[in-house]
PDB file of N, CA and C in Angstrom:
ATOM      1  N   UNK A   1     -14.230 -13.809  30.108  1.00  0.00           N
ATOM      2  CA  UNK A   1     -15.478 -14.059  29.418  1.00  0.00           C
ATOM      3  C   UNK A   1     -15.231 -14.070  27.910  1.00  0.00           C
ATOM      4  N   UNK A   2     -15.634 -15.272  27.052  1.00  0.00           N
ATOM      5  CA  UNK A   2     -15.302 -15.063  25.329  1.00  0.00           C
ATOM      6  C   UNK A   2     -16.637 -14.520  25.162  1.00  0.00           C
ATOM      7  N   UNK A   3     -16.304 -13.857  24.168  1.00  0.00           N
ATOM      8  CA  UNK A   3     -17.697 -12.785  23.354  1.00  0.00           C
ATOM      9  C   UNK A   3     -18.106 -13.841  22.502  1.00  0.00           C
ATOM     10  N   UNK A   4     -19.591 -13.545  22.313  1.00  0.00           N
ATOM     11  CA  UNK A   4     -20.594 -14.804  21.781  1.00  0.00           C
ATOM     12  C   UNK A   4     -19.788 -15.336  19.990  1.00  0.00           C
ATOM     13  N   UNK A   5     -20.156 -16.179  19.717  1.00  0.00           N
ATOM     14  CA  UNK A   5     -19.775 -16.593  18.768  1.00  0.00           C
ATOM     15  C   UNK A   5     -19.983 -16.000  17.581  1.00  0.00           C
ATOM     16  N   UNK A   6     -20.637 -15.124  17.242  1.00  0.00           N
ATOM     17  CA  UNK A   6     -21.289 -14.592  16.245  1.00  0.00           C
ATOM     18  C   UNK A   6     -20.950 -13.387  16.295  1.00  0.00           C
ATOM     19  N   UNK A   7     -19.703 -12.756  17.255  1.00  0.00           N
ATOM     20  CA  UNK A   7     -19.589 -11.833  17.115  1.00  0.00           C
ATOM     21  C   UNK A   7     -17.399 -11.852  16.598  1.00  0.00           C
ATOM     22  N   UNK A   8     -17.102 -13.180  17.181  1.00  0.00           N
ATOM     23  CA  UNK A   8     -15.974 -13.434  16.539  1.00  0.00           C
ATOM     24  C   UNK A   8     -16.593 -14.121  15.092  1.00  0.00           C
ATOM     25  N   UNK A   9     -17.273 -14.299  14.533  1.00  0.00           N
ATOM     26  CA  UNK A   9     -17.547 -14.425  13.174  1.00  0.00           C
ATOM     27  C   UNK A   9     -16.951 -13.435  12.499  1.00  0.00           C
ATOM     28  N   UNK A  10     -17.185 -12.259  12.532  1.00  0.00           N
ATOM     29  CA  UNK A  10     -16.687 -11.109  11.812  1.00  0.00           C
ATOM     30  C   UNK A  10     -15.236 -11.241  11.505  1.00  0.00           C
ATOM     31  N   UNK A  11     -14.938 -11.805  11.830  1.00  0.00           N
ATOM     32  CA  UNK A  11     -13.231 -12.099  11.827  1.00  0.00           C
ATOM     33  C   UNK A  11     -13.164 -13.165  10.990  1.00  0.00           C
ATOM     34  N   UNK A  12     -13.677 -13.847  11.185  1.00  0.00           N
ATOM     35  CA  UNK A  12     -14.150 -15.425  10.425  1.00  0.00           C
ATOM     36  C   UNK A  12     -13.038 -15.696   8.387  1.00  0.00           C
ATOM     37  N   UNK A  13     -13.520 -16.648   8.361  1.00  0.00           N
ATOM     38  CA  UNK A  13     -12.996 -17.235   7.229  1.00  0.00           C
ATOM     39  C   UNK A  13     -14.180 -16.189   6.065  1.00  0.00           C
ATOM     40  N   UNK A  14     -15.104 -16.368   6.915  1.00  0.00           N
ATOM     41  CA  UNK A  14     -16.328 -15.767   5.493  1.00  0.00           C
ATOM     42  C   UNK A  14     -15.389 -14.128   5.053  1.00  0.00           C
ATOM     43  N   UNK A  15     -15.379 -13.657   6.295  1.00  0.00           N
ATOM     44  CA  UNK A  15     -14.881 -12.174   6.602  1.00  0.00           C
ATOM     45  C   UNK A  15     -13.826 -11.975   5.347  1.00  0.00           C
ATOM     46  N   UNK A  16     -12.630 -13.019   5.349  1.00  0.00           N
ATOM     47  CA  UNK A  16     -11.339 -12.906   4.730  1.00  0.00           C
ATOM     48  C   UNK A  16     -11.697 -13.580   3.173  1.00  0.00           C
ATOM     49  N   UNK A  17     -12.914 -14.279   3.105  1.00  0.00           N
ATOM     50  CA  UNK A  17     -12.623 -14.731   1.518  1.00  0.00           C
ATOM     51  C   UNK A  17     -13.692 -13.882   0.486  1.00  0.00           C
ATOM     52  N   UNK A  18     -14.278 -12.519   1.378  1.00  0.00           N
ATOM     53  CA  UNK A  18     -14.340 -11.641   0.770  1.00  0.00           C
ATOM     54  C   UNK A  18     -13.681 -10.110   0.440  1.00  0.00           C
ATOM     55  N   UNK A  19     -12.505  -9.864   1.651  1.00  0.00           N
ATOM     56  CA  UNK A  19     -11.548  -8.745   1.764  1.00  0.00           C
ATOM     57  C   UNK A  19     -10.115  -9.768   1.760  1.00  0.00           C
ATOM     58  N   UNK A  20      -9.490 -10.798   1.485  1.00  0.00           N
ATOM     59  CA  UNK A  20      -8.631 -10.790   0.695  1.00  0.00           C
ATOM     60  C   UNK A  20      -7.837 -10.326   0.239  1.00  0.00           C
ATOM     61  N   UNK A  21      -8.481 -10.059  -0.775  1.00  0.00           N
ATOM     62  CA  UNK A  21      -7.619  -9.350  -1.969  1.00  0.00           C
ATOM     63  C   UNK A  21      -7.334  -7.646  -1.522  1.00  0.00           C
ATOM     64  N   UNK A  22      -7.747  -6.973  -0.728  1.00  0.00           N
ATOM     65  CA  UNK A  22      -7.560  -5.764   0.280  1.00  0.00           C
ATOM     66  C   UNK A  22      -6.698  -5.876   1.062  1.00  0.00           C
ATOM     67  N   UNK A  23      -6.356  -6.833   1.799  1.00  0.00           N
ATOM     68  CA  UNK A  23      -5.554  -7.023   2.975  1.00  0.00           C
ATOM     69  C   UNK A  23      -3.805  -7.191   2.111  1.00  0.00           C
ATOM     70  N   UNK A  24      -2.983  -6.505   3.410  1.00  0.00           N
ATOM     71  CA  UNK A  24      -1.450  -6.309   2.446  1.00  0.00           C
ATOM     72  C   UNK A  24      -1.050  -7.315   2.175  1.00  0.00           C
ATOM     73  N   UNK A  25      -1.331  -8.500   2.773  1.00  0.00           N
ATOM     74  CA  UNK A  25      -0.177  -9.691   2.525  1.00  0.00           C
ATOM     75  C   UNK A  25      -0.948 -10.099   0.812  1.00  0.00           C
ATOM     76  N   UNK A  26      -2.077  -9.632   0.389  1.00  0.00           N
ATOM     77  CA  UNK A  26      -2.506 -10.683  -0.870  1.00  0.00           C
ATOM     78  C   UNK A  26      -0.960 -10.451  -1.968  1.00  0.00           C
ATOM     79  N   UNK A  27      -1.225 -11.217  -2.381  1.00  0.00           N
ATOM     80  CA  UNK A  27       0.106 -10.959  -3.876  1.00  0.00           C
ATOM     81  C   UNK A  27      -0.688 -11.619  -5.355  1.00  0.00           C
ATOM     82  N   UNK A  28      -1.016 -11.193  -6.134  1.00  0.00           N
ATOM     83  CA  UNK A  28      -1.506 -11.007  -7.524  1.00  0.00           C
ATOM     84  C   UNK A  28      -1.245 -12.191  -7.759  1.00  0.00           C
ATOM     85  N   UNK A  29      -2.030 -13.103  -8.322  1.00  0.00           N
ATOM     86  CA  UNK A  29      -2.673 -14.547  -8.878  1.00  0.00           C
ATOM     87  C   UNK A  29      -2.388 -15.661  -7.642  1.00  0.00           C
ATOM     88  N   UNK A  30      -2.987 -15.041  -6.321  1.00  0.00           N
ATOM     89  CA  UNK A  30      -2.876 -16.003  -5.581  1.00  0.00           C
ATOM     90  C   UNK A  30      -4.406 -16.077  -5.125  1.00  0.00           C
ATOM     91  N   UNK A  31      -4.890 -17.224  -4.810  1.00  0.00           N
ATOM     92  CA  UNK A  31      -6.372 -17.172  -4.387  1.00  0.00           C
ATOM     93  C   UNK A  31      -7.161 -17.187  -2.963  1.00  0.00           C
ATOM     94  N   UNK A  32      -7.965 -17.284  -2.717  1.00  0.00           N
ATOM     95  CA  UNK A  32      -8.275 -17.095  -1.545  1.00  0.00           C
ATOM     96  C   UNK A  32      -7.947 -18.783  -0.540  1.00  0.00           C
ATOM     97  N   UNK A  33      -8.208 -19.665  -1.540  1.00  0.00           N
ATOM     98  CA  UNK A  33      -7.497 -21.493  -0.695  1.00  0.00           C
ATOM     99  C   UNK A  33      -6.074 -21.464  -0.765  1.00  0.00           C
ATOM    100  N   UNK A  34      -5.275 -20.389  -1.312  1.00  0.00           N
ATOM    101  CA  UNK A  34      -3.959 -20.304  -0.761  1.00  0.00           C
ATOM    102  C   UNK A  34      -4.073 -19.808   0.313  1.00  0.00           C
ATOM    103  N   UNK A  35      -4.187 -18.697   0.824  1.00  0.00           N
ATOM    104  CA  UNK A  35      -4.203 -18.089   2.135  1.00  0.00           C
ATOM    105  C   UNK A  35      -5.443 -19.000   3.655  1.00  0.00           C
ATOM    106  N   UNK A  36      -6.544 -19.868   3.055  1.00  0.00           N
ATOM    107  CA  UNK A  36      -7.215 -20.233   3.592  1.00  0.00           C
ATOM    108  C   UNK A  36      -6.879 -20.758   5.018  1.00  0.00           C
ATOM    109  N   UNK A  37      -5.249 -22.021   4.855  1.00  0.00           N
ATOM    110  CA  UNK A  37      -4.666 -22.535   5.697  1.00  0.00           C
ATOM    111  C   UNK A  37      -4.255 -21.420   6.925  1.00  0.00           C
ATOM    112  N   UNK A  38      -3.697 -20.781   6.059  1.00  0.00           N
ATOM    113  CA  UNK A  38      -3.119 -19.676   7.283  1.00  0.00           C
ATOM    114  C   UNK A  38      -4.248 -18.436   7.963  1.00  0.00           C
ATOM    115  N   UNK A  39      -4.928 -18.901   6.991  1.00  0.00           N
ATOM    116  CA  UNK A  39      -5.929 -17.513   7.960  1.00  0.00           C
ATOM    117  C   UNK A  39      -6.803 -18.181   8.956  1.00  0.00           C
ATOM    118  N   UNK A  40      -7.336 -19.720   8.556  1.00  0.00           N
ATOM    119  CA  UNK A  40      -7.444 -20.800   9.870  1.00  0.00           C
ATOM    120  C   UNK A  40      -6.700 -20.713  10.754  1.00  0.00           C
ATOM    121  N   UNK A  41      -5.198 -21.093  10.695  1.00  0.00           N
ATOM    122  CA  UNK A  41      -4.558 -20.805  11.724  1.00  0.00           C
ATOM    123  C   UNK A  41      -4.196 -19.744  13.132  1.00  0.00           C
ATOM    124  N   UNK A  42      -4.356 -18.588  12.321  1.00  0.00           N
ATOM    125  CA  UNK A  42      -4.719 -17.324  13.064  1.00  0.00           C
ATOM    126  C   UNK A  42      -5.995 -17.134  13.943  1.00  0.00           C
ATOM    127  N   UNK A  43      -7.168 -17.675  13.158  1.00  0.00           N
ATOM    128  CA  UNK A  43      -8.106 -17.648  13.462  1.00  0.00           C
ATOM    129  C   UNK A  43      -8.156 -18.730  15.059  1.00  0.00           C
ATOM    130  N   UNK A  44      -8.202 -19.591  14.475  1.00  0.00           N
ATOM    131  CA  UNK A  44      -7.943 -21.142  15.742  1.00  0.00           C
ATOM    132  C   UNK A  44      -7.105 -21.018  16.341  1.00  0.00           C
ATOM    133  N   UNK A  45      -6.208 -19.992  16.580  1.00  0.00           N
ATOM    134  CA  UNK A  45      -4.982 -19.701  17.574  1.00  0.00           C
ATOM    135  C   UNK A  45      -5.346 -19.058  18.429  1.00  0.00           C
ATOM    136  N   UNK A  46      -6.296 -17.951  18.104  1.00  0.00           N
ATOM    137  CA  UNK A  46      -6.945 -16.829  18.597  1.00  0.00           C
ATOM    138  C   UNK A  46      -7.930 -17.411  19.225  1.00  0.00           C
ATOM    139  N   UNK A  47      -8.930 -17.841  18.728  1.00  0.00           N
ATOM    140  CA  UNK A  47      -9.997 -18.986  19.887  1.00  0.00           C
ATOM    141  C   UNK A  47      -9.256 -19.485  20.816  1.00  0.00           C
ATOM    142  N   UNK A  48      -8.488 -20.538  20.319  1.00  0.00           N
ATOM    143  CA  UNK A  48      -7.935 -21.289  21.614  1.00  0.00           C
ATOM    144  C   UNK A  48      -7.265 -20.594  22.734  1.00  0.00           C
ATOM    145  N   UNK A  49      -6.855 -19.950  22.462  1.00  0.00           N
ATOM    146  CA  UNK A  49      -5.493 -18.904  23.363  1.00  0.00           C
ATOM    147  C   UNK A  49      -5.597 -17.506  23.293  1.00  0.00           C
ATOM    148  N   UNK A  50      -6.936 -16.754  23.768  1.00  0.00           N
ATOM    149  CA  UNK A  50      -7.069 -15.362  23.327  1.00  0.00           C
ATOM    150  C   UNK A  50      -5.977 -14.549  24.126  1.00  0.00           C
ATOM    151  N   UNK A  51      -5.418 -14.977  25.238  1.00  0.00           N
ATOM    152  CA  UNK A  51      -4.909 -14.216  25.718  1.00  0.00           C
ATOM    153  C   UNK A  51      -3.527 -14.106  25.742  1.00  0.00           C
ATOM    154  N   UNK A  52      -3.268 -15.131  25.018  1.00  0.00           N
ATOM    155  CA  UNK A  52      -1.780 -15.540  24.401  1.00  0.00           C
ATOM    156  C   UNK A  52      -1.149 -14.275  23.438  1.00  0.00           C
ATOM    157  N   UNK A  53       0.095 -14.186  23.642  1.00  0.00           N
ATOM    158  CA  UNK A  53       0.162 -13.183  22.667  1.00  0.00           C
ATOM    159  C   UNK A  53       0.864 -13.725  21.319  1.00  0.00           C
ATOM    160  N   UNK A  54       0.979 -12.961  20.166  1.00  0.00           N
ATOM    161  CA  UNK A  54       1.067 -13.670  19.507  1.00  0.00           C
ATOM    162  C   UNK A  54       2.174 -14.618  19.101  1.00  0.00           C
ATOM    163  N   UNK A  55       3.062 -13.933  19.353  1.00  0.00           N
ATOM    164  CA  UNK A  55       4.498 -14.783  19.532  1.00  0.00           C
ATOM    165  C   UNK A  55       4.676 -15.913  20.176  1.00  0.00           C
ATOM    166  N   UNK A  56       4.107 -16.115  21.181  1.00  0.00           N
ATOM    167  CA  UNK A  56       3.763 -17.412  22.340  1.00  0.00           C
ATOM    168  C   UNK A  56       3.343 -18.359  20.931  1.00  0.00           C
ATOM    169  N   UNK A  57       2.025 -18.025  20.667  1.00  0.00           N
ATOM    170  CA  UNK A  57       1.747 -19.180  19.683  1.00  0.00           C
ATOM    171  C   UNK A  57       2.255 -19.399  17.974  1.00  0.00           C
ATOM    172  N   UNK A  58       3.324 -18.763  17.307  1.00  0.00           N
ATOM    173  CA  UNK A  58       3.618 -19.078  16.289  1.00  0.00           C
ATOM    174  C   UNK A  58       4.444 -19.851  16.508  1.00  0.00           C
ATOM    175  N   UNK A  59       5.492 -20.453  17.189  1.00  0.00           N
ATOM    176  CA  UNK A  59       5.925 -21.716  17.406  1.00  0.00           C
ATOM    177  C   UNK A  59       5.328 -22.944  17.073  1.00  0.00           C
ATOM    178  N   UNK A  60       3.844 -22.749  17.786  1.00  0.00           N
ATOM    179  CA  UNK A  60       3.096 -23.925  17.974  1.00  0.00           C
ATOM    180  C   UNK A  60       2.443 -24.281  16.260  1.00  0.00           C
ATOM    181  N   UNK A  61       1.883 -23.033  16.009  1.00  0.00           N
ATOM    182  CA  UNK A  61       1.044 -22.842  14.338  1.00  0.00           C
ATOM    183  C   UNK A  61       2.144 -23.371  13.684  1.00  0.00           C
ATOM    184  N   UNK A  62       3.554 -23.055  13.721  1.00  0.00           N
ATOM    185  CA  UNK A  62       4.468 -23.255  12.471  1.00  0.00           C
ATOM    186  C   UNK A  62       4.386 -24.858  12.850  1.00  0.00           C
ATOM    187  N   UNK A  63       4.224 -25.759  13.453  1.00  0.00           N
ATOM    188  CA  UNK A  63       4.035 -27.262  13.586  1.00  0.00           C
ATOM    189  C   UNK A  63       2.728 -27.456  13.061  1.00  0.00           C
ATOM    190  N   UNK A  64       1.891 -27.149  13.008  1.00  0.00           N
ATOM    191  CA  UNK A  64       0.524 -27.162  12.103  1.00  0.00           C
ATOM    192  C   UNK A  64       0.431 -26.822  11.089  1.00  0.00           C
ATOM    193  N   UNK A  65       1.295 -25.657  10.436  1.00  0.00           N
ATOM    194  CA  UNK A  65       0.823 -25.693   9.285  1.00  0.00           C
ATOM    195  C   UNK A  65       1.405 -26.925   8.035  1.00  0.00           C
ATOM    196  N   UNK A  66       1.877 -27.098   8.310  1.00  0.00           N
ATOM    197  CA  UNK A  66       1.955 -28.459   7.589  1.00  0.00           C
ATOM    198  C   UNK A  66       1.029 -29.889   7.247  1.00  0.00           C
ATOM    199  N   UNK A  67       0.102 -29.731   8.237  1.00  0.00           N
ATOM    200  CA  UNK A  67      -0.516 -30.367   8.197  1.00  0.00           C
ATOM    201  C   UNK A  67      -2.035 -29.758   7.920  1.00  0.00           C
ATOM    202  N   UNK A  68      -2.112 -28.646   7.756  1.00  0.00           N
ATOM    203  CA  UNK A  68      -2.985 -27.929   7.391  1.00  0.00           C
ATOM    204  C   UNK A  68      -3.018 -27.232   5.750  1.00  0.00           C
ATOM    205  N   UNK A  69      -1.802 -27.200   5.557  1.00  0.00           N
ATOM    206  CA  UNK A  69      -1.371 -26.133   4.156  1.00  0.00           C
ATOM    207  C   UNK A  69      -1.959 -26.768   3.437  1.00  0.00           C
ATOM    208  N   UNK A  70      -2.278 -28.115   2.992  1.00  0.00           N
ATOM    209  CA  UNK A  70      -2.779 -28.711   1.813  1.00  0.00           C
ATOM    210  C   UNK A  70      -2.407 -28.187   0.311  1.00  0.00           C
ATOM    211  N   UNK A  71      -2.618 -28.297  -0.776  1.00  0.00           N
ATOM    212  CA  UNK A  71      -2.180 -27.452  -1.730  1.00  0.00           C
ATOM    213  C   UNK A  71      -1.711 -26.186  -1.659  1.00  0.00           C
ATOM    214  N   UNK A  72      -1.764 -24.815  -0.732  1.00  0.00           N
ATOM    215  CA  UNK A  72      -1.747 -23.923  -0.639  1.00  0.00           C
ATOM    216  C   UNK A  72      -0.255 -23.319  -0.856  1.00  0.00           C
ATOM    217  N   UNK A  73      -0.412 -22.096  -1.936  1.00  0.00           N
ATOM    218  CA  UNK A  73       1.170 -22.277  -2.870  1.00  0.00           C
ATOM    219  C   UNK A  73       1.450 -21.048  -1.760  1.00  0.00           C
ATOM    220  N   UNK A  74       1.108 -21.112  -0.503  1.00  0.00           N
ATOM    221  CA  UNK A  74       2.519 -20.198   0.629  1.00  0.00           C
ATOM    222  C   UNK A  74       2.978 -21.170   1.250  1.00  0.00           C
ATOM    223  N   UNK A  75       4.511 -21.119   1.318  1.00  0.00           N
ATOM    224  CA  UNK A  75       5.178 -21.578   2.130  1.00  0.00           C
ATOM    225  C   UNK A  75       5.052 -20.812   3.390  1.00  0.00           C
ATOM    226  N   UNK A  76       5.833 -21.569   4.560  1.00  0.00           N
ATOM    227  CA  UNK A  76       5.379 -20.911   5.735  1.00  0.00           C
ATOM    228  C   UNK A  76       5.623 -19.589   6.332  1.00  0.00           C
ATOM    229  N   UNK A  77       7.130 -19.403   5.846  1.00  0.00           N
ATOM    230  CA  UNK A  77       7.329 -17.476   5.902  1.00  0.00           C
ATOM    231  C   UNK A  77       6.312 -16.786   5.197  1.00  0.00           C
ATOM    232  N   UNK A  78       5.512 -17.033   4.065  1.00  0.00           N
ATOM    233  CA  UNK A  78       4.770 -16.201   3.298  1.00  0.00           C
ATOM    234  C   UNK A  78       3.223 -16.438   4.441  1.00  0.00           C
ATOM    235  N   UNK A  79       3.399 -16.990   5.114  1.00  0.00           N
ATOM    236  CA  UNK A  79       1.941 -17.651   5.529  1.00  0.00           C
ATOM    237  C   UNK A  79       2.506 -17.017   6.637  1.00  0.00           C
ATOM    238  N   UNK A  80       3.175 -16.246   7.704  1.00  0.00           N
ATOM    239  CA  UNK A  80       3.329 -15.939   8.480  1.00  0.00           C
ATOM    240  C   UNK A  80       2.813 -14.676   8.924  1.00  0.00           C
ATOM    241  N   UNK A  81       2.632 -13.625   7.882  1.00  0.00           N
ATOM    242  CA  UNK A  81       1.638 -12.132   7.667  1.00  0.00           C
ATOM    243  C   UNK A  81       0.469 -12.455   7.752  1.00  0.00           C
ATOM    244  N   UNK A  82       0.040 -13.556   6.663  1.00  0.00           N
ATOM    245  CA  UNK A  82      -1.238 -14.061   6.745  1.00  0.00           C
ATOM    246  C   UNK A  82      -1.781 -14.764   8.229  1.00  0.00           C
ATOM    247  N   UNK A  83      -1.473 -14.948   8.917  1.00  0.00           N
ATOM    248  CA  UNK A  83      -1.546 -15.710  10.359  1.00  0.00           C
ATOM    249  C   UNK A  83      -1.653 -14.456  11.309  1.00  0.00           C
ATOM    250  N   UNK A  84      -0.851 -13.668  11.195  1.00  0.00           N
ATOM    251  CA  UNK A  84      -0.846 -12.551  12.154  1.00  0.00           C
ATOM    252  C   UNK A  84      -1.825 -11.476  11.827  1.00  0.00           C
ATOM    253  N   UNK A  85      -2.580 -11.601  10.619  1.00  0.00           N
ATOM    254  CA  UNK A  85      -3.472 -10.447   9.791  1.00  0.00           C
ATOM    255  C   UNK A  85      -4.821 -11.261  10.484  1.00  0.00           C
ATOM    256  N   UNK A  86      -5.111 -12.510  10.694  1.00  0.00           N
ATOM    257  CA  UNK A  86      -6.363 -12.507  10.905  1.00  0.00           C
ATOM    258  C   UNK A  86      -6.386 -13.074  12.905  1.00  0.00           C
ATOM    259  N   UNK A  87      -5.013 -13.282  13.419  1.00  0.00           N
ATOM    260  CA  UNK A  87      -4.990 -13.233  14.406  1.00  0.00           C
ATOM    261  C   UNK A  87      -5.619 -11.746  14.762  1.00  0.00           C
ATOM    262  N   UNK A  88      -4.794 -10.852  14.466  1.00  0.00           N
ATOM    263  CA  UNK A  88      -5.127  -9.508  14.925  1.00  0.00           C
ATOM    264  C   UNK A  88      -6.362  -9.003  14.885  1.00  0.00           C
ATOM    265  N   UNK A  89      -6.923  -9.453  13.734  1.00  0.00           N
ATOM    266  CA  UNK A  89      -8.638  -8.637  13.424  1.00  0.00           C
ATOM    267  C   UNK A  89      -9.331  -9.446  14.461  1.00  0.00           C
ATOM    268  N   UNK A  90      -8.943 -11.052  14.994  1.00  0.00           N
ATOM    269  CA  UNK A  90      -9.852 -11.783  15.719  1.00  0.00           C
ATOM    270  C   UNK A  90      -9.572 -10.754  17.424  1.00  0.00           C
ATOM    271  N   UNK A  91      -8.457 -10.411  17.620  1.00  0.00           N
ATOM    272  CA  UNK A  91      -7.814  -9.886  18.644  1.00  0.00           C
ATOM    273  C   UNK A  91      -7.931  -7.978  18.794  1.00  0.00           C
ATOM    274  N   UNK A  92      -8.565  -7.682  17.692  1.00  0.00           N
ATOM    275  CA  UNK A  92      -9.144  -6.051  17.568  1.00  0.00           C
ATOM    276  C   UNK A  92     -10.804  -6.556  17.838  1.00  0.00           C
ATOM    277  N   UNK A  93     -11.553  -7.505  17.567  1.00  0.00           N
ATOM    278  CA  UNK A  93     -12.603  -7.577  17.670  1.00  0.00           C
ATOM    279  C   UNK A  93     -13.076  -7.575  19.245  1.00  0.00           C
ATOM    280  N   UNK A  94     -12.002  -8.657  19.477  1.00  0.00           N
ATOM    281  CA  UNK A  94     -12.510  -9.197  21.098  1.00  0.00           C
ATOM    282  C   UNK A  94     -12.293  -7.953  21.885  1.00  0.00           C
ATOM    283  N   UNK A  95     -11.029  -6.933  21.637  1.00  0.00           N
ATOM    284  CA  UNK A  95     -11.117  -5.915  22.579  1.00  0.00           C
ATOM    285  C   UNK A  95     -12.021  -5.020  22.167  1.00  0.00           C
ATOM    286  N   UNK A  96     -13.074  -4.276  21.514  1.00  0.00           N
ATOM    287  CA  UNK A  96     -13.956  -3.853  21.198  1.00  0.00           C
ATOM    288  C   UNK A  96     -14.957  -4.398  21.837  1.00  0.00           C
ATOM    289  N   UNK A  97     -15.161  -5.605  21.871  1.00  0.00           N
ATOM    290  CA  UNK A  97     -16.818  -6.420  22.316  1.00  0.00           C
ATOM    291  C   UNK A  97     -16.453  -6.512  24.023  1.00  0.00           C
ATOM    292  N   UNK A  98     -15.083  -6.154  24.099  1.00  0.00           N
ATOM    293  CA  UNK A  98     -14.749  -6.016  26.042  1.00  0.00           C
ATOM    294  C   UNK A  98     -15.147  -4.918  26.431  1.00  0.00           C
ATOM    295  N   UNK A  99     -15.139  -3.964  25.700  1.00  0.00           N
ATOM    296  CA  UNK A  99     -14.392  -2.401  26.380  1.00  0.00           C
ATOM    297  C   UNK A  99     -16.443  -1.746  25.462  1.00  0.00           C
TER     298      UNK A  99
END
């Protein structure tokens, strides 16, 4: 069963382009449309494949982000914390809204 939509919001893009700059991966004069690509990714990995773990799908993300990164000054190792930081909060949420 996926938990209603509004409750994986909390995890959401809104979620991260106001805690950001809190979360470990930020690094000082980088902005929130740098990290944007990769925290999509996490995010849309996690929808599509909740039960995937995460390793299963960074194979697949590291072929997307390229086509997703757009300006965004992380390369893909730096974008790789960032991917797994909002995978996880999408993947702490859903087991909370189970249990």
């Amino acid at each position: 069963m996926n938990p209603p939509v509004h409750s994986r919001n909390r995890g959401g893009l809104a979620y991260w382009a106001l805690h950001y700059q809190e979360a470990s991966f930020h690094r000082p004069g980088l902005r929130f449309s740098d990290y944007a690509p990769a925290l999509y990714l996490g995010i849309s990995g996690f929808v599509a494949l909740p039960d995937s773990p995460f390793e299963f799908l960074l194979p697949k993300l590291s072929l997307r982000y390229p086509s997703v990164r757009g300006v965004s000054a992380l390369p893909w190792k730096s974008a790789i914390p960032v991917i797994w930081s909002a995978w996880e909060r999408m993947s702490r949420i859903e087991r909370q809204i189970r249990h």
